[in-house]
Protein backbone atom coordinates (compact mmCIF):
# COMPACT_ATOMS: atom_id res chain seq x y z
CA UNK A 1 0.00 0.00 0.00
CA UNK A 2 1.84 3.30 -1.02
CA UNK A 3 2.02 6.17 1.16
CA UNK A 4 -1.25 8.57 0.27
CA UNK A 5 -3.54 5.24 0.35
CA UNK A 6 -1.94 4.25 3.88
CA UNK A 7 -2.54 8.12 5.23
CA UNK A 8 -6.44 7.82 3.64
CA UNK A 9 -6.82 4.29 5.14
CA UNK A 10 -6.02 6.24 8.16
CA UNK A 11 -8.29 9.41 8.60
CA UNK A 12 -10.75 6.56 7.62
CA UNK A 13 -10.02 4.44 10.36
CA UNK A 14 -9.60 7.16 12.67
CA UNK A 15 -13.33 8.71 11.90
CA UNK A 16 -14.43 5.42 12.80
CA UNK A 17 -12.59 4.59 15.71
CA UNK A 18 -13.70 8.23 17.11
CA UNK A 19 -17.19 7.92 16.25
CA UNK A 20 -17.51 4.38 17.65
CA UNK A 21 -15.22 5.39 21.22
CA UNK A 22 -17.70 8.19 21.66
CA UNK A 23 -21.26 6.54 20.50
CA UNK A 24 -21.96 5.29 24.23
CA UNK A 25 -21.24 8.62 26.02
CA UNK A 26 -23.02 11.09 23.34
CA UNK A 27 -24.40 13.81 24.74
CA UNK A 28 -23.70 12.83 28.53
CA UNK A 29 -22.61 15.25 30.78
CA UNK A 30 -18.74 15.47 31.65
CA UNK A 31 -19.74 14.73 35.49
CA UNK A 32 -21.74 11.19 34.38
CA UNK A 33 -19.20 10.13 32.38
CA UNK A 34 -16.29 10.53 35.16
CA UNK A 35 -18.31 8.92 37.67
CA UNK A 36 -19.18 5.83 35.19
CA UNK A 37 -15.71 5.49 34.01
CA UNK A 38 -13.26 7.61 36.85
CA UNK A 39 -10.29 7.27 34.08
CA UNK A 40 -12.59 8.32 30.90
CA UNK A 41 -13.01 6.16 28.19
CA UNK A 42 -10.01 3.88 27.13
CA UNK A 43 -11.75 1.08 24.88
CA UNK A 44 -15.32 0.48 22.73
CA UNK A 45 -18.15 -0.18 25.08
CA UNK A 46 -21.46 -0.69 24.35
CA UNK A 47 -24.78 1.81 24.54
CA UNK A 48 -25.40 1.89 27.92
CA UNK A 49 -29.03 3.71 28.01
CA UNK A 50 -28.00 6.33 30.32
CA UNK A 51 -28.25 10.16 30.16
CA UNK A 52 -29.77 11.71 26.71
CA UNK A 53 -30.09 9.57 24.33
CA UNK A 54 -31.48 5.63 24.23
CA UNK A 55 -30.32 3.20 21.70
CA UNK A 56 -29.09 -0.65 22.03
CA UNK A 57 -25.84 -0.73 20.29
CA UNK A 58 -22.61 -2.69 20.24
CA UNK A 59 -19.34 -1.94 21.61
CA UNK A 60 -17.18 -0.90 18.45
CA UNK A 61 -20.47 0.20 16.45
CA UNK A 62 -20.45 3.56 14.56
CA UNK A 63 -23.34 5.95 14.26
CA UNK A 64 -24.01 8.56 11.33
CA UNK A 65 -20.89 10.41 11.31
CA UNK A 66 -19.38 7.41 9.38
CA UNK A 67 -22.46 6.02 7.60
CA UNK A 68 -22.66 9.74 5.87
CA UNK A 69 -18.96 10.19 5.48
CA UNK A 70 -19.20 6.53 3.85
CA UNK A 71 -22.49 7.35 1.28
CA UNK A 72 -20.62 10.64 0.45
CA UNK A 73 -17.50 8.06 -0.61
CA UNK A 74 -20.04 5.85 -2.66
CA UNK A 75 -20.78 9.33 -4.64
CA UNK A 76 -17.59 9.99 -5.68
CA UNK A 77 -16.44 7.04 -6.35
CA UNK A 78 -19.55 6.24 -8.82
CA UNK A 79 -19.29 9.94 -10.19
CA UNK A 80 -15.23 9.79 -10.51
CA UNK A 81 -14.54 12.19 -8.16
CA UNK A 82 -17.63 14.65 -9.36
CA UNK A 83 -20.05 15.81 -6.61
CA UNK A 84 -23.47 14.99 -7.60
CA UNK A 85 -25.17 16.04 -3.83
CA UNK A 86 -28.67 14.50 -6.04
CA UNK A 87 -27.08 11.03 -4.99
CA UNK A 88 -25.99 11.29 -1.96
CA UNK A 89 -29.29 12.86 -0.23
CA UNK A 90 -31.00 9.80 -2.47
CA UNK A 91 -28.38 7.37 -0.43
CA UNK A 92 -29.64 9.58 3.05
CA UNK A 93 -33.48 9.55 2.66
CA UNK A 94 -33.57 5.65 1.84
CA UNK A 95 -31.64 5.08 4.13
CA UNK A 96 -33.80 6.99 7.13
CA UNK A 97 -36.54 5.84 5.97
CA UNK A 98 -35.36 1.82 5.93
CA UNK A 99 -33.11 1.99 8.98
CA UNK A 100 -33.77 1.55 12.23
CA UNK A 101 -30.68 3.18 13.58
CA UNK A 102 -31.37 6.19 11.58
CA UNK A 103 -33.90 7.62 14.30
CA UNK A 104 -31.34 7.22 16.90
CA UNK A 105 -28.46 8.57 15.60
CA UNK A 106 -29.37 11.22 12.57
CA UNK A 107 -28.62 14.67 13.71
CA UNK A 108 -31.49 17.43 13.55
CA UNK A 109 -30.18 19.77 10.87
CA UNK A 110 -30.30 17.20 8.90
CA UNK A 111 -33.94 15.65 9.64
CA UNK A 112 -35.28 19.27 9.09
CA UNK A 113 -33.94 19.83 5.80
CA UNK A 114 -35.54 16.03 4.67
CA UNK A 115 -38.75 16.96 5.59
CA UNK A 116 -38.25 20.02 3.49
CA UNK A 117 -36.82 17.64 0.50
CA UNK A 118 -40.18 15.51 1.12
CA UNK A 119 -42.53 18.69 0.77
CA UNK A 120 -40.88 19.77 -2.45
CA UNK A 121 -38.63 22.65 -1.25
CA UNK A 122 -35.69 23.61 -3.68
CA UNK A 123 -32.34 22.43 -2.43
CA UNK A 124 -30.90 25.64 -2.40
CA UNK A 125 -33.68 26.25 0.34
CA UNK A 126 -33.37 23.28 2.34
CA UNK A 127 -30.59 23.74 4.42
CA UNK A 128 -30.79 27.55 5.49
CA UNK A 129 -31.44 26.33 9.20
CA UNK A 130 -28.40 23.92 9.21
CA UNK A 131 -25.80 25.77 11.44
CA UNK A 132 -24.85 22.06 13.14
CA UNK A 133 -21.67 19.83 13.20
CA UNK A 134 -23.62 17.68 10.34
CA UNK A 135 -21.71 19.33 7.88
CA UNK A 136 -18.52 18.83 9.40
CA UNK A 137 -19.05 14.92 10.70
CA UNK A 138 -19.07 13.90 6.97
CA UNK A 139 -16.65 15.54 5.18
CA UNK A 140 -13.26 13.85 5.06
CA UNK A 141 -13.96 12.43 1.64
CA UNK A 142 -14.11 15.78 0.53
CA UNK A 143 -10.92 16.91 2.27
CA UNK A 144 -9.21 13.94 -0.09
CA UNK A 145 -10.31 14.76 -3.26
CA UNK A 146 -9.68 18.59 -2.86
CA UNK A 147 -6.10 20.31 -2.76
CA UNK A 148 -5.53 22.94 0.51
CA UNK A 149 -3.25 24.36 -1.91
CA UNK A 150 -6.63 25.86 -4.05
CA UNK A 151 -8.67 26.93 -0.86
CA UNK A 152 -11.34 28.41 -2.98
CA UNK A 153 -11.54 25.26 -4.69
CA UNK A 154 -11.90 22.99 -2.05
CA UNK A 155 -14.34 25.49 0.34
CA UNK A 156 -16.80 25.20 -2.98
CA UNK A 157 -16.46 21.50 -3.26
CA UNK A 158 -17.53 21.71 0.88
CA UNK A 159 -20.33 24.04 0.21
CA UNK A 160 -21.86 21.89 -2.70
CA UNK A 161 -22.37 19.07 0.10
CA UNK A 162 -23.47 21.16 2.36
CA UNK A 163 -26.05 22.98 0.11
CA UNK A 164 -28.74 20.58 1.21
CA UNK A 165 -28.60 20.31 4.66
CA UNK A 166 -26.24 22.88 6.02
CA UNK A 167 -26.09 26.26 4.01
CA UNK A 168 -25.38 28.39 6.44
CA UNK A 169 -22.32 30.21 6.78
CA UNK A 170 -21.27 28.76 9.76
CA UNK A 171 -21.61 25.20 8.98
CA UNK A 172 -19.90 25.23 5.76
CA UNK A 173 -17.13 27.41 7.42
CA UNK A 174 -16.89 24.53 9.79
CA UNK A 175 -17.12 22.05 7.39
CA UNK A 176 -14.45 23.55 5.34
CA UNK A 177 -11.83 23.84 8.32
CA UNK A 178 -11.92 20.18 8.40
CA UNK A 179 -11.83 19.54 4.91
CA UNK A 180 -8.70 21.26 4.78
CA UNK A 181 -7.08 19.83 7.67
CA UNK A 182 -8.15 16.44 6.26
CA UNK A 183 -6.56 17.66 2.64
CA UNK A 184 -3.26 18.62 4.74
CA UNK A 185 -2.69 15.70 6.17
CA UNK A 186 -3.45 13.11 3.20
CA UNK A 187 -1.04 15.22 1.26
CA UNK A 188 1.57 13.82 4.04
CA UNK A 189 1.48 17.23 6.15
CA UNK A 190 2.35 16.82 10.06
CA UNK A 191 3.02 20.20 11.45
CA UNK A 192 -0.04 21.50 13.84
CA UNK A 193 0.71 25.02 13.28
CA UNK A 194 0.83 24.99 9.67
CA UNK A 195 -2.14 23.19 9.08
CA UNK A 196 -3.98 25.63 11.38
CA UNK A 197 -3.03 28.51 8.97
CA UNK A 198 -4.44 26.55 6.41
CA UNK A 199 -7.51 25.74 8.42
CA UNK A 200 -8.49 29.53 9.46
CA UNK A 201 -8.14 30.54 5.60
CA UNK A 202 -10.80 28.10 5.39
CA UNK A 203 -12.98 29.30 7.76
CA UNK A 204 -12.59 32.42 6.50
CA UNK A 205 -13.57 31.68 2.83
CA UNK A 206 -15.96 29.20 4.21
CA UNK A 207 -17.53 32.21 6.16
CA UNK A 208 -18.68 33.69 2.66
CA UNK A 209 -20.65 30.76 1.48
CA UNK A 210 -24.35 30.01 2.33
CA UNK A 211 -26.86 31.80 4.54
CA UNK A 212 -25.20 34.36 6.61
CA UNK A 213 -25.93 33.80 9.96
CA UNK A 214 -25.26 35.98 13.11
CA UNK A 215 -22.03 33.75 15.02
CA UNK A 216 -19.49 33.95 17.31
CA UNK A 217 -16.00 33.99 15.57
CA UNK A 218 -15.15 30.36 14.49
CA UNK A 219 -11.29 31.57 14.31
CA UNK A 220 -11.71 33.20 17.36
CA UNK A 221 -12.98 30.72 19.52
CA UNK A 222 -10.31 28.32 17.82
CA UNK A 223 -7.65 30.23 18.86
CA UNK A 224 -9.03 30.80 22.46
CA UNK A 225 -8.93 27.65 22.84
CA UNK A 226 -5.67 26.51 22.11
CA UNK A 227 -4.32 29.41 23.63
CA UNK A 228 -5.93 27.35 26.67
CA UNK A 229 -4.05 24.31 26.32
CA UNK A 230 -0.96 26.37 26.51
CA UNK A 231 -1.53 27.55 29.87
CA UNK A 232 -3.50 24.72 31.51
CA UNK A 233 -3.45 20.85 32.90
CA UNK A 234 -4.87 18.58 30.60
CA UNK A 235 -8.10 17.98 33.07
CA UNK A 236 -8.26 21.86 33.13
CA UNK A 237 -8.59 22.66 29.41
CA UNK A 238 -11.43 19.12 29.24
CA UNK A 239 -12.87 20.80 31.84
CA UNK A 240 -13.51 24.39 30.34
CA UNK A 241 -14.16 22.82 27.20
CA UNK A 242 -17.09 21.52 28.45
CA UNK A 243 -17.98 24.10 30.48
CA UNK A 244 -17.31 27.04 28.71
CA UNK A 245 -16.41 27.20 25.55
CA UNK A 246 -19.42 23.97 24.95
CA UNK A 247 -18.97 20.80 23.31
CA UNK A 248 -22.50 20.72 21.62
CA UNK A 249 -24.01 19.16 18.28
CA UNK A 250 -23.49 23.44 17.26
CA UNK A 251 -20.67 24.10 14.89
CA UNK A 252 -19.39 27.07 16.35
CA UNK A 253 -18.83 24.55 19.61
CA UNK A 254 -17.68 21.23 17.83
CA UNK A 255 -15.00 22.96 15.86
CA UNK A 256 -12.52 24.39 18.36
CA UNK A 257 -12.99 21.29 20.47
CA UNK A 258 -11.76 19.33 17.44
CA UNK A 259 -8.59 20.83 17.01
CA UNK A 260 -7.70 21.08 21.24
CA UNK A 261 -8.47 17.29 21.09
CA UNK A 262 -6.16 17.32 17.86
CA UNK A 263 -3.55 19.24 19.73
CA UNK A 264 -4.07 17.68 23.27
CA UNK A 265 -3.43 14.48 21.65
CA UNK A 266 -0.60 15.40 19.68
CA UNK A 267 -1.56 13.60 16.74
CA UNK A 268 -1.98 10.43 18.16
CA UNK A 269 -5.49 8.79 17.13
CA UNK A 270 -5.79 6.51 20.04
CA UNK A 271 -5.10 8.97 22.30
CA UNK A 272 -7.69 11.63 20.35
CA UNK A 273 -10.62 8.89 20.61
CA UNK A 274 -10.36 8.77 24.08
CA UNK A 275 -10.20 12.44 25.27
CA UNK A 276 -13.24 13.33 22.90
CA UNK A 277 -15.38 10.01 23.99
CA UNK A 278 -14.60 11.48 27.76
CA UNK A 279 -15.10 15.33 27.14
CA UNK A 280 -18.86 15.25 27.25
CA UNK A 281 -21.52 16.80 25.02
CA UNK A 282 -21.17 15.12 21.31
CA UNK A 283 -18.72 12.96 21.86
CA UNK A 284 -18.99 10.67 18.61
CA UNK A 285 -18.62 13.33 16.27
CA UNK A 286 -15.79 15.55 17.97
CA UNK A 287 -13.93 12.27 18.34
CA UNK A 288 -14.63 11.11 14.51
CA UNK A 289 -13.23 14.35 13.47
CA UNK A 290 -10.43 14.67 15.58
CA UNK A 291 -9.39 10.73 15.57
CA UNK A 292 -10.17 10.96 11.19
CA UNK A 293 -7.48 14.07 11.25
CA UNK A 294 -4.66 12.51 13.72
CA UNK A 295 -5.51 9.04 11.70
CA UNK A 296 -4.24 10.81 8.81
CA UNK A 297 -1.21 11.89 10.55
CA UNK A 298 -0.66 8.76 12.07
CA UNK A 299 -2.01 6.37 9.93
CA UNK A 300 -0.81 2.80 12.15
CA UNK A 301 -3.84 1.38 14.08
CA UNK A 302 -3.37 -1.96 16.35
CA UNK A 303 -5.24 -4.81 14.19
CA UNK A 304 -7.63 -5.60 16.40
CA UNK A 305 -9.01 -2.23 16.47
CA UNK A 306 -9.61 -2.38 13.08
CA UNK A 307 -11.14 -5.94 12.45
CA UNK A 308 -13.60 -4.66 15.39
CA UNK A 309 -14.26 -1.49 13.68
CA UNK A 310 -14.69 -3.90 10.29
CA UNK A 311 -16.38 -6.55 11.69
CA UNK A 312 -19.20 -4.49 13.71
CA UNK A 313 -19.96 -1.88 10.79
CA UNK A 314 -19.13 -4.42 7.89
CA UNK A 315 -16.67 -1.64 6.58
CA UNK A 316 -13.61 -2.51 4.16
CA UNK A 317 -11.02 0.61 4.85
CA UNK A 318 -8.44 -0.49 2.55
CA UNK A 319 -11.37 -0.93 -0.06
CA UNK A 320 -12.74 2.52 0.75
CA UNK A 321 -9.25 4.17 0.97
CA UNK A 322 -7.79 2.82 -2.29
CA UNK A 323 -11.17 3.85 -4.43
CA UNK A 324 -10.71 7.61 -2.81
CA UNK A 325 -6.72 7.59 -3.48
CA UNK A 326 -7.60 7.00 -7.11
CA UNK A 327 -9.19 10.54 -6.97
CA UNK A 328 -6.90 12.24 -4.94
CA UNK A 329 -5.09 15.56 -6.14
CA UNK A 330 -2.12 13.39 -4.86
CA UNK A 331 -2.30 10.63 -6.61
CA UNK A 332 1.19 10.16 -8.34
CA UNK A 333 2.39 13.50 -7.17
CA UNK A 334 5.77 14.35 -5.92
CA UNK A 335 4.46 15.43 -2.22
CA UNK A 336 5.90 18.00 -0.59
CA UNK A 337 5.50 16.05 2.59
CA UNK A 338 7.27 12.61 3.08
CA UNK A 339 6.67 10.63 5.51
């Protein structure tokens, strides 16, 4: 397996292993989770029907932060790399209407701009109330078939998925920070400050796109918060996280947590499941995003993390990741990253 394929394998396996980690402490508070599990979450564990939300799942199982990212990769692939958003909300309704698991995991941006598909409003309409991390959760694939080198490029590739079910300014902004990250590191990038350069460009062009929408600063709140792990414990910065910066299903509180879990973790994917599955709030999709980016920059996973994550979910990474290098901007490039 060359290089790009291995680093795509990873952010793949990573957005899994995050989402999975965090599926059985989503939305619980900080406090219930530290009293269930006094040393946070270290492995998969099952839903345990506690705190918000109710669902009987399996340790190791993954909710819709990698069952969109994964119909977003059955798009490209069967467009060759061309984003035709008709298919992929096709791949979504059938599959909220057929599944089960769709009521208990599918975010509410979303289900509102569904029921707006179902009554016959234009798509360009649809998602105008969409300022959550829906956006965001599911767009990796995007990130590897766009080049952070052409921001303006890539932050229009993120707003045509978006379009749907998260036009707002916000969301796409969000949603375009972590395409770019994702970009960064499949081109074979590994320095945290220079990708965050290239994520806040994002934002900022991402911040032009879609329904305007009155915000705190993305950028700011970003910054704020890794200024915060500079200065504080590691149990201090989870702590005001949580408390006051948020770790809710909004964008504009997903996003900074996603990078301090990034940063907190140094890169390391195992170590980036774990804090997000014990910060509290949405857990499953701050740790798919975080653990998808560090995957990328770490791309080596213990096997039997990954035959769970396969076995559970009936997901084929190397499958997945070898269809997606195919339309990658690096494909047979000279990088200017080696790893």
């Amino acid at each position: 397996m060359d290089q790009l394929t291995k680093r795509l394998q990873g952010i793949l396996i990573g957005g899994a292993l995050g989402d999975a980690m965090g599926m059985p402490t989503e939305l619980w508070t900080q406090k219930m989770i530290f009293e269930k599990f006094p040393d946070g979450i270290k492995k998969f564990e099952p839903a345990m029907n506690k705190g918000a939300v109710l669902r009987d799942m399996a340790a190791g199982q993954v909710t819709d932060d990698t069952i969109n990212t994964k119909f977003i990769i059955d798009m490209l692939v069967k467009h060759q790399g061309v984003i035709e958003v008709e298919t992929y909300i096709e791949q979504l309704r059938v599959w909220c209407k057929d599944s089960e698991l769709a009521d208990l995991v599918s975010g509410p941006s979303t289900r509102k701009a569904l029921a707006l598909i179902e009554e016959g409003v234009p798509l360009d309409q649809t998602g105008r109330f969409g300022t959550t991390n829906g956006a965001a959760m599911k767009i990796a694939p995007i990130g590897m078939v766009a080049n952070y080198q052409n921001l303006p490029d890539l932050v229009e590739k993120v707003h045509q998925i978006c379009l749907p079910t998260h036009n707002t300014s916000v969301a796409i902004a969000g949603a375009s920070s972590v395409a770019a990250a994702i970009s960064y590191v499949a081109a074979g990038g590994g320095d945290f400050d220079e990708m965050m350069e290239v994520v806040k460009n994002a934002v900022v062009l991402g911040m032009t796109k879609g329904y305007e929408v009155a915000t705190a600063s993305l950028i700011r709140r970003i910054e704020a918060v890794l200024d915060l792990i500079k200065t504080s414990e590691q149990t201090v910065t989870l702590s005001e996280l949580y408390e006051l910066w948020g770790t809710g299903v909004e964008t504009i509180e997903t996003i900074p947590c996603v990078f301090a879990i990034v940063k907190l973790a140094k890169g390391d994917p195992i170590k980036a499941a774990q804090l997000a599955a014990s910060l509290g709030g949405d857990t499953d999709t701050i740790g798919a995003i975080a653990t998808g980016i560090c995957g990328g920059m770490n791309p080596n996973f213990p096997h039997s993390i990954v035959e769970k994550l396969e076995t559970v979910n009936n997901l084929k990474f190397s499958e997945m990741a070898e269809a997606m290098a195919l339309l990658s901007p690096y494909h047979k490039e000279v990088k200017k990253y080696v790893n």
